[in-house]
N, C-alpha and C. Protein backbone atom coordinates (compact mmCIF):
# COMPACT_ATOMS: atom_id res chain seq x y z
N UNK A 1 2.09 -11.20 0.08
CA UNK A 1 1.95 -9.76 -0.05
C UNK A 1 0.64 -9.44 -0.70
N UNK A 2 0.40 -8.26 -0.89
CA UNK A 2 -1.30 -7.70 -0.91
C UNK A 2 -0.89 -6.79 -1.94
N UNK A 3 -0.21 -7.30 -3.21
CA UNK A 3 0.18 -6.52 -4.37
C UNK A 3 -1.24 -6.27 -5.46
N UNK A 4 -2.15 -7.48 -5.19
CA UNK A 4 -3.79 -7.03 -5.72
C UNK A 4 -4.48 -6.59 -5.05
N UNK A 5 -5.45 -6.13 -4.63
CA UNK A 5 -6.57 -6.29 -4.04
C UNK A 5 -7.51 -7.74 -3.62
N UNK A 6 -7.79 -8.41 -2.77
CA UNK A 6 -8.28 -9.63 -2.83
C UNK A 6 -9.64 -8.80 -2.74
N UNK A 7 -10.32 -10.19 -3.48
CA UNK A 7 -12.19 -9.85 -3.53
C UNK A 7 -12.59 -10.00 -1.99
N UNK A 8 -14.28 -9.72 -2.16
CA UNK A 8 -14.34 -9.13 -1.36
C UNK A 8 -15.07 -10.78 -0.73
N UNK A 9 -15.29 -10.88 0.86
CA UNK A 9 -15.44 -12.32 1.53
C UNK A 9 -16.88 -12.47 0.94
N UNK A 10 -17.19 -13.51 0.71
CA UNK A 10 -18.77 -14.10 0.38
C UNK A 10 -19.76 -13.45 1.99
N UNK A 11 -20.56 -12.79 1.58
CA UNK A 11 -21.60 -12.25 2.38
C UNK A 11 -22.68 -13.50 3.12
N UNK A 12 -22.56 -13.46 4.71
CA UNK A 12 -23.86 -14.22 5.60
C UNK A 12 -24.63 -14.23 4.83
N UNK A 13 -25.48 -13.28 4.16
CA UNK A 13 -27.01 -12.89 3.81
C UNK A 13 -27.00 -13.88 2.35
N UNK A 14 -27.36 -14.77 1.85
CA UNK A 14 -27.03 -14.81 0.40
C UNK A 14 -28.06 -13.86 -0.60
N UNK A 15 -27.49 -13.66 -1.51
CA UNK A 15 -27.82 -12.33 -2.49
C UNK A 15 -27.87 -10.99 -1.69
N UNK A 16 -27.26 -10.90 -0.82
CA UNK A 16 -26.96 -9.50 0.34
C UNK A 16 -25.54 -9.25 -0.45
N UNK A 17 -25.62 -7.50 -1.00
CA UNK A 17 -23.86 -6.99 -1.52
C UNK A 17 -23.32 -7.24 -0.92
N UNK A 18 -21.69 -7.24 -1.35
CA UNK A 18 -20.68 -7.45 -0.06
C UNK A 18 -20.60 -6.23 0.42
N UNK A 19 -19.49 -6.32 1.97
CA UNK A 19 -19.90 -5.60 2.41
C UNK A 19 -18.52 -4.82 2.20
N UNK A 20 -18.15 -3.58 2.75
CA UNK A 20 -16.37 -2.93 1.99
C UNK A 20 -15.41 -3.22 2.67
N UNK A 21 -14.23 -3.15 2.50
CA UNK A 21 -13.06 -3.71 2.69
C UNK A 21 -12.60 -2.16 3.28
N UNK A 22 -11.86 -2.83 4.23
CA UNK A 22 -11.10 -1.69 5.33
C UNK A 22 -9.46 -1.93 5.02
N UNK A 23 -8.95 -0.97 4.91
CA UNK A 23 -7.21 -1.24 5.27
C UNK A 23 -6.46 -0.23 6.10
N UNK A 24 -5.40 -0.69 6.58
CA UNK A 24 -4.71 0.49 7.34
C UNK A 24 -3.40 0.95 6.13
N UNK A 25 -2.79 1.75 6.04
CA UNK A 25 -2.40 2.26 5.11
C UNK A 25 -1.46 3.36 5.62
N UNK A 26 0.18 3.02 4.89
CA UNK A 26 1.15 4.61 5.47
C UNK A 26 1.34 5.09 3.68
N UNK A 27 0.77 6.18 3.80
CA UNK A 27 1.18 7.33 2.54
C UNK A 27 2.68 7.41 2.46
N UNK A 28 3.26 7.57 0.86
CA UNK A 28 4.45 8.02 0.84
C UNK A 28 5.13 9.52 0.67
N UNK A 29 5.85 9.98 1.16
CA UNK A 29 5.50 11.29 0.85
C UNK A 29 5.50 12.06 -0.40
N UNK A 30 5.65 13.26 -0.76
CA UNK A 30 4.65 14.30 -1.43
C UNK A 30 5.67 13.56 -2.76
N UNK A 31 7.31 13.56 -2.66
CA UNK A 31 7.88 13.45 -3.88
C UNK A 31 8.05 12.13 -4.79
N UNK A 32 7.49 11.07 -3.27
CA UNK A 32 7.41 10.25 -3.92
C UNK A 32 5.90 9.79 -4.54
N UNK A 33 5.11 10.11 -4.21
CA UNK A 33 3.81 9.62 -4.33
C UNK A 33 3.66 10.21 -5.93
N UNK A 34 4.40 11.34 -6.33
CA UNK A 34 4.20 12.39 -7.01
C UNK A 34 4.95 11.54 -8.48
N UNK A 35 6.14 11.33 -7.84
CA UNK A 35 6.92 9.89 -9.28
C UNK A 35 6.17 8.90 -9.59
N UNK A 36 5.66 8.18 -8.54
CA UNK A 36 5.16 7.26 -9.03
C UNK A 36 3.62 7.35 -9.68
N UNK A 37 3.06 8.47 -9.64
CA UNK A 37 1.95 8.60 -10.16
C UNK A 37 2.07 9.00 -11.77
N UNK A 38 3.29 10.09 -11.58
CA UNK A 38 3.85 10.35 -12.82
C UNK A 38 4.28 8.96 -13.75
N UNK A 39 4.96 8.43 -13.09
CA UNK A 39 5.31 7.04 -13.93
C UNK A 39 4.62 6.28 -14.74
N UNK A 40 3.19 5.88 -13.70
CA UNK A 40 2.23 5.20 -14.37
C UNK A 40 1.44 5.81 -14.96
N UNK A 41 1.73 7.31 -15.77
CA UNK A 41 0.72 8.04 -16.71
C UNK A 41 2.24 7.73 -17.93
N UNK A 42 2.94 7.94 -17.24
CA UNK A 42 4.38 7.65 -18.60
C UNK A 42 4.36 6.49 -19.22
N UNK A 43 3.46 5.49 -18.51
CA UNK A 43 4.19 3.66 -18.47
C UNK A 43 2.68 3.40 -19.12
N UNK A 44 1.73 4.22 -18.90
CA UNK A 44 0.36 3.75 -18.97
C UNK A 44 -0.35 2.46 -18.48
N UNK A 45 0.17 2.65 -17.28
CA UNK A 45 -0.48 0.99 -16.37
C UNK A 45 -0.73 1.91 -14.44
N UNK A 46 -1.81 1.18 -13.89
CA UNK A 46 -2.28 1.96 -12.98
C UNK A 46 -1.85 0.70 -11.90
N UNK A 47 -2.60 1.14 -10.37
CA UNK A 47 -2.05 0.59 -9.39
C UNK A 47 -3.66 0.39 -8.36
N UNK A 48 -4.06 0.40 -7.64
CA UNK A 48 -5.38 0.67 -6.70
C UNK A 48 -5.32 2.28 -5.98
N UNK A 49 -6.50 2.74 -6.79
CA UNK A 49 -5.83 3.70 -5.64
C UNK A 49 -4.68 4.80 -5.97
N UNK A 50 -4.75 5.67 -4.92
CA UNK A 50 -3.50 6.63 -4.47
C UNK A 50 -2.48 5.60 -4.41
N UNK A 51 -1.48 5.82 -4.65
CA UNK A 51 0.34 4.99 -3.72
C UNK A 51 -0.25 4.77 -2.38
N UNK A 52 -0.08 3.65 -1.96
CA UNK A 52 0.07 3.19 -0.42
C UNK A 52 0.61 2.48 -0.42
N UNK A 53 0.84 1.87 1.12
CA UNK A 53 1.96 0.80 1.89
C UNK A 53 0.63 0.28 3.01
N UNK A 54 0.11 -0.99 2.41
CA UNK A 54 -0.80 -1.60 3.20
C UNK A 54 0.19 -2.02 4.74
N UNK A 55 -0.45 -1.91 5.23
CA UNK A 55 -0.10 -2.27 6.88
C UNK A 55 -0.72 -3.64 7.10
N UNK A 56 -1.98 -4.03 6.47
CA UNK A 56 -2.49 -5.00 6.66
C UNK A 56 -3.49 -5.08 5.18
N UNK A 57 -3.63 -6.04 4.49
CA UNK A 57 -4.29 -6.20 3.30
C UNK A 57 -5.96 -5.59 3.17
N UNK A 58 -6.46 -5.74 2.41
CA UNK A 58 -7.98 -5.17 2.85
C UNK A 58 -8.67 -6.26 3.40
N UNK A 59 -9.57 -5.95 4.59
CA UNK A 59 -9.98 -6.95 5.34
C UNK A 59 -11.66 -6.55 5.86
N UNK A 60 -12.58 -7.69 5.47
CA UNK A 60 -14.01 -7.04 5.98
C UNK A 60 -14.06 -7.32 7.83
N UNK A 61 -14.75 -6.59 7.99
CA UNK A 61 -15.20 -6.89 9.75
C UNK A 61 -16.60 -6.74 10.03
N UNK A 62 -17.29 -7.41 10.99
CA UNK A 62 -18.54 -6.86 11.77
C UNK A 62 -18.36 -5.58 12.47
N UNK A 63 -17.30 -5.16 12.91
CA UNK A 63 -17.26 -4.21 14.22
C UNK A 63 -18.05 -3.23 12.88
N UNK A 64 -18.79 -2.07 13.76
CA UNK A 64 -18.82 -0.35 12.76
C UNK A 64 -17.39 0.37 13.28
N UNK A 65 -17.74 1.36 12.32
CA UNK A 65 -16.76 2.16 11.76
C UNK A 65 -16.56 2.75 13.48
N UNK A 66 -17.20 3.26 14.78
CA UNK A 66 -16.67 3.75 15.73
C UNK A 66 -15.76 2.85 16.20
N UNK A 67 -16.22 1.29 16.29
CA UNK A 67 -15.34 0.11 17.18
C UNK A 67 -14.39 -0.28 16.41
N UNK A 68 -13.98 0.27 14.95
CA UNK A 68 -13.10 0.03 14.51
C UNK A 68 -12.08 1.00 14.78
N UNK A 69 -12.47 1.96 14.98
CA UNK A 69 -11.26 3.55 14.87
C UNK A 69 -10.67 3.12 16.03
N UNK A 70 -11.67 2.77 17.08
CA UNK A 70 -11.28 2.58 18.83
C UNK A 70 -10.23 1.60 19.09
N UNK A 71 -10.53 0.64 18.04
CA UNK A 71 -9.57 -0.89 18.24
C UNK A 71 -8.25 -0.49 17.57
N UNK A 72 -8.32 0.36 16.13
CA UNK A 72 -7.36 0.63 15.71
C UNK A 72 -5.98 1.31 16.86
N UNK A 73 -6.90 2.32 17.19
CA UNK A 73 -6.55 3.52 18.18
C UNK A 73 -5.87 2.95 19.15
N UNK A 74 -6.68 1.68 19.88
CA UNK A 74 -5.54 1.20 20.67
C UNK A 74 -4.55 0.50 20.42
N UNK A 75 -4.67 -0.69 19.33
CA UNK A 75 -3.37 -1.21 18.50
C UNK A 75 -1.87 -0.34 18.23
N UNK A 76 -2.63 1.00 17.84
CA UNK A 76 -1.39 1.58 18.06
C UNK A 76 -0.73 3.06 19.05
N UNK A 77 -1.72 2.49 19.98
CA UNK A 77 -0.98 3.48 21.59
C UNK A 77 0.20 3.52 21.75
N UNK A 78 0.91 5.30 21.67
CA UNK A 78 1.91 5.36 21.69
C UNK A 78 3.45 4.64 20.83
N UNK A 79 2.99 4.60 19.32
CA UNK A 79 3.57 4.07 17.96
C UNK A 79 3.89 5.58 17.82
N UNK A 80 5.38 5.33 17.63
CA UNK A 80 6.39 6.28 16.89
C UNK A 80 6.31 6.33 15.74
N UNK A 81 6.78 7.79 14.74
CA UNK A 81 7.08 7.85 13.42
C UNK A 81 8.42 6.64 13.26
N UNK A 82 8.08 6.28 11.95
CA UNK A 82 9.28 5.34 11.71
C UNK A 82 9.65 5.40 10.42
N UNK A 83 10.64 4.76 10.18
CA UNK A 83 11.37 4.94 8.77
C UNK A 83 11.20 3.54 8.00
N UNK A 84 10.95 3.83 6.75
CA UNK A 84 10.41 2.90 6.12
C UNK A 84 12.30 3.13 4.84
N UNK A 85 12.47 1.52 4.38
CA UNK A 85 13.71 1.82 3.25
C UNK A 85 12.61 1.00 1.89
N UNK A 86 13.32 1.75 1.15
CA UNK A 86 12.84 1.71 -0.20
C UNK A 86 13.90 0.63 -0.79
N UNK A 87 13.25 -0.95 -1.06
CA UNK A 87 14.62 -2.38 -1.81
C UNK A 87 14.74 -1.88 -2.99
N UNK A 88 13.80 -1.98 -3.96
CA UNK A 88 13.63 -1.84 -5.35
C UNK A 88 12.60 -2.13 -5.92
N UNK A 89 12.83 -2.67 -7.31
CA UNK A 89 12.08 -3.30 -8.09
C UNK A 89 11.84 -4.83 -8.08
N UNK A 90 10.14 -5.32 -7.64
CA UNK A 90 10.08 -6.88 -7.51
C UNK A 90 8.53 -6.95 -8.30
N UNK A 91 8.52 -8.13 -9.13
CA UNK A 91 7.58 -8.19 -9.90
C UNK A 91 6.91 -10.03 -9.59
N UNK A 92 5.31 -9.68 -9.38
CA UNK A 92 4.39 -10.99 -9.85
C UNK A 92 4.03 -11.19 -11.04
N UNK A 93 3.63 -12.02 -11.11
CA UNK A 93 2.47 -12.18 -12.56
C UNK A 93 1.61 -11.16 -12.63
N UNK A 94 1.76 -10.34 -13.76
CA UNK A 94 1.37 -9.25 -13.99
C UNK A 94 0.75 -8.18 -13.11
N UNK A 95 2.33 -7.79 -11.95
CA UNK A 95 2.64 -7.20 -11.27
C UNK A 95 3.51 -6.84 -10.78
N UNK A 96 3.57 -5.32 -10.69
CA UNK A 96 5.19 -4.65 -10.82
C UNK A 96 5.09 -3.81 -9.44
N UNK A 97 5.97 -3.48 -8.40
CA UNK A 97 6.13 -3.09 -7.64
C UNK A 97 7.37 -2.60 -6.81
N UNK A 98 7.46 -1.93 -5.46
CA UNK A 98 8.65 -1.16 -5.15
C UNK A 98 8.85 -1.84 -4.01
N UNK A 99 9.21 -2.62 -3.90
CA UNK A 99 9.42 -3.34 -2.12
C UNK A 99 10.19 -2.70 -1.38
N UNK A 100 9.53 -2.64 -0.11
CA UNK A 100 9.94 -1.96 1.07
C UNK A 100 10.65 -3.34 1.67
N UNK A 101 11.58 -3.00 2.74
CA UNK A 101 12.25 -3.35 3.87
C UNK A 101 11.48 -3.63 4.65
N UNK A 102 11.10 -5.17 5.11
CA UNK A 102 10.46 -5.98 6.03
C UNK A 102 11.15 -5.50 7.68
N UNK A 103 10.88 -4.23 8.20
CA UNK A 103 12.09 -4.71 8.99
C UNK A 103 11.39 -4.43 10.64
N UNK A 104 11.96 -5.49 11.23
CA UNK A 104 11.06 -5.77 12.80
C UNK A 104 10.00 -4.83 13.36
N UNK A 105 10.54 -3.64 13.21
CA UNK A 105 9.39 -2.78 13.45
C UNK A 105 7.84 -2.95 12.71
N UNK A 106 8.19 -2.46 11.12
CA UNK A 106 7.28 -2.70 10.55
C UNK A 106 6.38 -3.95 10.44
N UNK A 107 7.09 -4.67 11.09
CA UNK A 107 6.18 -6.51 10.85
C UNK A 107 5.78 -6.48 12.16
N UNK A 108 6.40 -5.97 13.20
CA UNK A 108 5.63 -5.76 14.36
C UNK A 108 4.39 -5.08 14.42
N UNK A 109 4.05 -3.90 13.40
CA UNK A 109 2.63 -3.19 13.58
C UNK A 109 2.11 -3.65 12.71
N UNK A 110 2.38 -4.68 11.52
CA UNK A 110 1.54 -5.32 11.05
C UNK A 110 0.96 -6.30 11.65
N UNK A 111 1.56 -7.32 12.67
CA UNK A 111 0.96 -7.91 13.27
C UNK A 111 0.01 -7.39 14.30
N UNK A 112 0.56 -6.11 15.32
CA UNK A 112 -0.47 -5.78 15.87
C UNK A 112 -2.12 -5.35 14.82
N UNK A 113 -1.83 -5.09 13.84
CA UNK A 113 -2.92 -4.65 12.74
C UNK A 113 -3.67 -5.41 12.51
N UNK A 114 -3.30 -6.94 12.49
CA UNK A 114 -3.70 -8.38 12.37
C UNK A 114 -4.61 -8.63 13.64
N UNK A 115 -4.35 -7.76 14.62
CA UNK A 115 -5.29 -8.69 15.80
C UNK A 115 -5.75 -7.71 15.96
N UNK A 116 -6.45 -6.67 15.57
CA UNK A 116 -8.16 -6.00 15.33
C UNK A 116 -8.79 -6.54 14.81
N UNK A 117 -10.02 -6.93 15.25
CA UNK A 117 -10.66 -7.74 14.77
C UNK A 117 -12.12 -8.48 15.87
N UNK A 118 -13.37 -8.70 15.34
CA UNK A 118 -12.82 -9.97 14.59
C UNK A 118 -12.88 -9.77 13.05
N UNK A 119 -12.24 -10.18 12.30
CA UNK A 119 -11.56 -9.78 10.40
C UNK A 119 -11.53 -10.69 9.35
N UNK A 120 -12.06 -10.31 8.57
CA UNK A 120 -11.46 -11.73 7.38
C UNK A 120 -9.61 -11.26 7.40
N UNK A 121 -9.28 -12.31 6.75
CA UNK A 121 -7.47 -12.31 6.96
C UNK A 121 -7.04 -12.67 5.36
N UNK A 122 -6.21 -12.10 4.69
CA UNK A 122 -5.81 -12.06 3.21
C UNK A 122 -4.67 -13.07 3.63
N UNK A 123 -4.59 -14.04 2.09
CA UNK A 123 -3.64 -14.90 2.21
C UNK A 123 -2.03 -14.50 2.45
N UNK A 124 -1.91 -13.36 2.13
CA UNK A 124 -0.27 -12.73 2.16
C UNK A 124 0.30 -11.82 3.46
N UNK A 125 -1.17 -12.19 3.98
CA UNK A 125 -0.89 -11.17 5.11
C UNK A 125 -0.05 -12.24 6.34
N UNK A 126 -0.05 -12.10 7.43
CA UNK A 126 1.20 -13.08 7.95
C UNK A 126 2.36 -13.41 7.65
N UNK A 127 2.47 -14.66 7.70
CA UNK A 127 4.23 -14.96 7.16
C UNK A 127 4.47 -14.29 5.64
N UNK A 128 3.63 -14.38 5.09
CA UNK A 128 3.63 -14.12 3.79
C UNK A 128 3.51 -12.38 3.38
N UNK A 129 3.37 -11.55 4.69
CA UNK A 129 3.77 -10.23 4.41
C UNK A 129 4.78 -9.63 3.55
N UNK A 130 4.22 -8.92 2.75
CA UNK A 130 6.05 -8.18 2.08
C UNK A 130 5.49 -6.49 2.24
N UNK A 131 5.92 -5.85 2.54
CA UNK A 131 5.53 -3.72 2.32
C UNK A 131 5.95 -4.03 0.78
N UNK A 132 4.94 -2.95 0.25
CA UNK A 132 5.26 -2.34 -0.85
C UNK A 132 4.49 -1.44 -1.15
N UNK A 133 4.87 -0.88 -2.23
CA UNK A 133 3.96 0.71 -3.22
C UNK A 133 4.06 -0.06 -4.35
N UNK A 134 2.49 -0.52 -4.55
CA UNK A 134 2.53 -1.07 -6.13
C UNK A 134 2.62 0.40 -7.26
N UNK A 135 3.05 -0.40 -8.53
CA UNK A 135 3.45 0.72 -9.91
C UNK A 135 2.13 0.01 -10.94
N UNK A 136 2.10 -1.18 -11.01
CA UNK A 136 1.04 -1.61 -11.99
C UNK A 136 0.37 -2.96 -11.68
N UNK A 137 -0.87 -3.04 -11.60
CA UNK A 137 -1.70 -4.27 -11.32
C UNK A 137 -2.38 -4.89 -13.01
N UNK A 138 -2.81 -5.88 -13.40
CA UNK A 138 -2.99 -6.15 -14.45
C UNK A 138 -2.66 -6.24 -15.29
N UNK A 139 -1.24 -5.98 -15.51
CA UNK A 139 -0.30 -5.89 -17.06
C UNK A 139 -0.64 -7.34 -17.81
N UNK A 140 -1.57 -6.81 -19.00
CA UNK A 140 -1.32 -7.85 -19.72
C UNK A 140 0.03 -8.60 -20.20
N UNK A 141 -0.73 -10.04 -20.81
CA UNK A 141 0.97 -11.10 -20.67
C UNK A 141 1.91 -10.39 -21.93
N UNK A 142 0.87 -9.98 -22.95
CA UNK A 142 1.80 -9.88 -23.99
C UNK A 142 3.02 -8.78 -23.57
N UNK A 143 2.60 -7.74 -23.04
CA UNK A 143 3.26 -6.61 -22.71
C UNK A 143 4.27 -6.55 -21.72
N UNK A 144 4.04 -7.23 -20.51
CA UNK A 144 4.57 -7.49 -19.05
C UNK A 144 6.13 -7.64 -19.37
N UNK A 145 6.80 -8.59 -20.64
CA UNK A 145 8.49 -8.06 -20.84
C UNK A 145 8.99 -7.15 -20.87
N UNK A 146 8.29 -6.48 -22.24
CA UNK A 146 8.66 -5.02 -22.49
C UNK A 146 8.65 -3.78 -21.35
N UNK A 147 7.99 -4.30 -20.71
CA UNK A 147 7.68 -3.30 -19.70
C UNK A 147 8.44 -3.35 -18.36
N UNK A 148 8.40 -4.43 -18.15
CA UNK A 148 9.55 -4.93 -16.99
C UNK A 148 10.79 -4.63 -17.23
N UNK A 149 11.35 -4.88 -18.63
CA UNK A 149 12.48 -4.12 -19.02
C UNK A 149 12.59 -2.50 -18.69
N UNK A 150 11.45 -1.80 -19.02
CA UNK A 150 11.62 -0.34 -18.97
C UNK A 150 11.81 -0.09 -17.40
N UNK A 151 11.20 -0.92 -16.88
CA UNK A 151 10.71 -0.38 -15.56
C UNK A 151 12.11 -0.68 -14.65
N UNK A 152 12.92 -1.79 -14.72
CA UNK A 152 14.13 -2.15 -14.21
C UNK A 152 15.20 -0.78 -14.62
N UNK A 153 14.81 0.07 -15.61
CA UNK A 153 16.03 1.25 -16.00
C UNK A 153 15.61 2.39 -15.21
N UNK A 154 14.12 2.12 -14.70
CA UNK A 154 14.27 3.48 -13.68
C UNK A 154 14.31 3.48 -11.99
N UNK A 155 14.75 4.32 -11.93
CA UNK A 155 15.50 4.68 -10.38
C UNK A 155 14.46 5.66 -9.71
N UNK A 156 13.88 5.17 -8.49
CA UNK A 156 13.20 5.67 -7.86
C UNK A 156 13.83 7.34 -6.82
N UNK A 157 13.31 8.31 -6.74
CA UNK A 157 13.72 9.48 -6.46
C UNK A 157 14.55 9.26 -5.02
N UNK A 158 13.87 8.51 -3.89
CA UNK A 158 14.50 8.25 -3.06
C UNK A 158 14.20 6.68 -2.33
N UNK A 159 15.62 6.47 -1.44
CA UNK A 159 15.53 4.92 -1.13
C UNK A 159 15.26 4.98 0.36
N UNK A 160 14.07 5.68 1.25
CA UNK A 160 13.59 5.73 2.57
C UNK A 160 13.04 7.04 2.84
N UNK A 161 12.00 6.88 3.39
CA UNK A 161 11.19 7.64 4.38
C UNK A 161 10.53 7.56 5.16
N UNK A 162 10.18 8.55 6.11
CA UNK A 162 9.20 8.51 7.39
C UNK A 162 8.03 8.17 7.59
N UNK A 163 7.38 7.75 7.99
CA UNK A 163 6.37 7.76 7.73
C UNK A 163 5.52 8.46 9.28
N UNK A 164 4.80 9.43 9.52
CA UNK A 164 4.37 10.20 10.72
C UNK A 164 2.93 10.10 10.86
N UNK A 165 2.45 9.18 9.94
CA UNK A 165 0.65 9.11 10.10
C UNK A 165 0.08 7.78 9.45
N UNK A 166 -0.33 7.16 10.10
CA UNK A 166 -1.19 6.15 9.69
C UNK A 166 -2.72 6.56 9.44
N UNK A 167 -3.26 6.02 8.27
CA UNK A 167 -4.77 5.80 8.20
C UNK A 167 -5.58 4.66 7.94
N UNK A 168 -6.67 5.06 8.37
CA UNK A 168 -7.72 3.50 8.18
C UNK A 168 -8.43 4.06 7.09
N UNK A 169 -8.74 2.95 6.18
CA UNK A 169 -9.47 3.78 4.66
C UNK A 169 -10.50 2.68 4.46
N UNK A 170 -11.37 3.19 3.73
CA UNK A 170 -12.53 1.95 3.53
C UNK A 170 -12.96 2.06 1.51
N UNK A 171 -12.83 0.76 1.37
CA UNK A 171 -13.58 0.80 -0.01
C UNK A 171 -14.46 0.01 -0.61
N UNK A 172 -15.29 0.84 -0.87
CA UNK A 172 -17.07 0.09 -1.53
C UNK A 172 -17.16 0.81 -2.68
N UNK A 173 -17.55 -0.49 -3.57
CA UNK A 173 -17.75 -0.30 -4.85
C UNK A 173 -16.67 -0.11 -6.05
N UNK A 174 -15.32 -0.12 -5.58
CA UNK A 174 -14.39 0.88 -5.96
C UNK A 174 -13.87 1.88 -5.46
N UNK A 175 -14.33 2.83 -4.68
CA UNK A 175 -14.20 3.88 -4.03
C UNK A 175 -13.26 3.86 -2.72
N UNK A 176 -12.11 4.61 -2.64
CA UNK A 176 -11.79 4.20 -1.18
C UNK A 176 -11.99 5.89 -0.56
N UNK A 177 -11.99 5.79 0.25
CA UNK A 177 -12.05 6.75 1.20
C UNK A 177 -11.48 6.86 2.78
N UNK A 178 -10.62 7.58 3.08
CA UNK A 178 -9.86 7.80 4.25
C UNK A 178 -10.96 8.06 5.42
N UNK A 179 -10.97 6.92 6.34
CA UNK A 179 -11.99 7.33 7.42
C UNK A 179 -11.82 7.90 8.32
N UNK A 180 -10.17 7.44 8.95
CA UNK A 180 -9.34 8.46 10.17
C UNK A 180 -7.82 8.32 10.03
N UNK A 181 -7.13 9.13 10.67
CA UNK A 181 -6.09 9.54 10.36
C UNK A 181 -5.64 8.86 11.85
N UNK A 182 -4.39 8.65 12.22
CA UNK A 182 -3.72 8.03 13.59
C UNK A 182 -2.23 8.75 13.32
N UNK A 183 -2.08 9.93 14.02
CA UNK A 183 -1.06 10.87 14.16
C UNK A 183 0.05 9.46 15.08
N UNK A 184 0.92 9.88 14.62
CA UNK A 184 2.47 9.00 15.50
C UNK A 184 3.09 9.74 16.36
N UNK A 185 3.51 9.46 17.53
CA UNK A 185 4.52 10.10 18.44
C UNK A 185 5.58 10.68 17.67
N UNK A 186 5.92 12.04 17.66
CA UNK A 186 7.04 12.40 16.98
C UNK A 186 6.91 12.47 15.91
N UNK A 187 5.73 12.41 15.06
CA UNK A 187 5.54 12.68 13.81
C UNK A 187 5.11 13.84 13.31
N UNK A 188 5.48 14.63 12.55
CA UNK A 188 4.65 16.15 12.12
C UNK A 188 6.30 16.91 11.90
N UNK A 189 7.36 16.61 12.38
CA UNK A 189 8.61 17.10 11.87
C UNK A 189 9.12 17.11 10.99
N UNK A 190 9.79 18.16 10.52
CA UNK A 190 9.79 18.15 9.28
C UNK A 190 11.32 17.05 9.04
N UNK A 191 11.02 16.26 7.78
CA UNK A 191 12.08 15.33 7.61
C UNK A 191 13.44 15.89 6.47
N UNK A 192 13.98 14.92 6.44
CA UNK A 192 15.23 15.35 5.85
C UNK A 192 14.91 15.66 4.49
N UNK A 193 15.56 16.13 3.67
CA UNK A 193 15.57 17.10 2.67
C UNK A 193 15.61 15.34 1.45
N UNK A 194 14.52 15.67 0.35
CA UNK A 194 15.05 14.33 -0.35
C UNK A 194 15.92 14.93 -1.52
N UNK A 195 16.43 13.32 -1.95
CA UNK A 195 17.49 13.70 -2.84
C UNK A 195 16.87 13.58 -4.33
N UNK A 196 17.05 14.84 -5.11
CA UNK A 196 16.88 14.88 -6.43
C UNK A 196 16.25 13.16 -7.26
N UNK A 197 15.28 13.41 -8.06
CA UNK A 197 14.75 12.13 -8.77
C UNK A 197 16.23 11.74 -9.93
N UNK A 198 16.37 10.38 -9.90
CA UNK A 198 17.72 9.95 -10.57
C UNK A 198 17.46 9.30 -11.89
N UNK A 199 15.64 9.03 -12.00
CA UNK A 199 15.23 7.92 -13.25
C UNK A 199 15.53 8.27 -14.58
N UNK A 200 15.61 7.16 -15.07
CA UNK A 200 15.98 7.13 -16.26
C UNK A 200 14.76 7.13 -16.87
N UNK A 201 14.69 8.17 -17.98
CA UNK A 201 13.40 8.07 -19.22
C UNK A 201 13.41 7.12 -19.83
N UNK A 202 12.20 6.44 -19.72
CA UNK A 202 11.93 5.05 -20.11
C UNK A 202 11.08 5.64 -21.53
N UNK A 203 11.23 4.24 -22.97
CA UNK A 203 10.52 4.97 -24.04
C UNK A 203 8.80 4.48 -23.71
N UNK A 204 8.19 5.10 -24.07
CA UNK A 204 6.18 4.82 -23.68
C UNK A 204 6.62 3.24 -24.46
N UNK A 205 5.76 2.78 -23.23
CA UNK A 205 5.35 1.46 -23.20
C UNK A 205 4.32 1.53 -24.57
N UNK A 206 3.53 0.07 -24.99
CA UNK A 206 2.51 -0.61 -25.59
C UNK A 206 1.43 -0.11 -24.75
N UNK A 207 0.25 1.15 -24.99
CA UNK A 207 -0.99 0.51 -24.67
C UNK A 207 -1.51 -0.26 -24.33
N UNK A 208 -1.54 -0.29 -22.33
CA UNK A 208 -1.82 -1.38 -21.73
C UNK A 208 -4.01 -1.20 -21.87
């Protein structure tokens, strides 16, 4: 899984910058994106980024940015909105996260995501895929109990949603930026009503 960011591939040119990392990426929606941002100002530990659900890890390419939209574009000709389920709580070494449901669909457009290209390829990507919305990257060791404890008492607002838009995003320097958007068949409807946030107030973490 692609719960860090991997660095960026060693550059042809030597002493040439690297060059930025591309990902495809499904947003969660408004109430959830909205908890979990809230959380990690409550928890004081951050994540990359906005909330996303990598589709494929960040990956450099030769193609430019037109032969990439184009390749994307056709990878996913005629891709339906789909429903993504929310598992829970799963944690790395100083990394906390919300795992999504691996489920045929979704590993199916990750693989098609996998063969745009030609790409560098992240170690977790393949068999080693998992979906998720990371909550915190870097938790120091001392802290990472205490916090894992808090974080196991709260309950995420809801356990699935739609997802009706894919994007390709690029990031240099730090910076990511949304390059194009890939509307889904059947996506833009309005979805089911979510259910009330259920979490439990966790007490403020240690100053990560």
């Amino acid at each position: 899984m692609a719960a860090s960011e991997p660095a960026p591939a060693a550059s042809s040119h030597p002493g040439a910058p690297p060059g930025p990392l591309f990902s495809l990426v499904a947003w969660p929606p408004q109430a959830l994106d909205t908890w979990l941002r809230r959380t990690q100002e409550r928890l004081n530990v951050r994540g990359f980024g906005a909330p996303h659900l990598n589709l494929r890890a960040p990956f450099q390419t030769g193609l430019s940015a037109p032969e990439l939209v184009a390749a994307f574009r056709e990878a996913l000709r005629g891709e339906a909105a789909f429903e993504v389920r929310v598992k829970g709580w799963k944690r790395l070494p100083h990394v906390f996260f919300l795992e999504c449901e691996p489920s045929p669909h979704l590993l199916d457009l990750h693989a098609r995501a996998l063969g745009v290209g030609p790409s560098s390829r992240a170690p977790h990507d393949g068999a080693g895929y998992t979906p998720h919305l990371t909550l915190a990257l870097g938790v120091l060791p001392w802290a990472e109990e205490e916090l894992w404890a808090q974080v196991q008492a709260i309950k995420p607002p809801l356990d699935r949603f739609t997802v009706n838009v894919l994007s390709l995003t690029r990031e240099e320097r730090g910076e990511v930026q949304e390059m194009h958007t890939f509307p889904l068949e059947g996506g833009g409807r309005p979805g089911e009503p979510e259910a009330p946030s259920q979490e439990v107030e966790p007490d403020l973490a240690p100053d990560l």
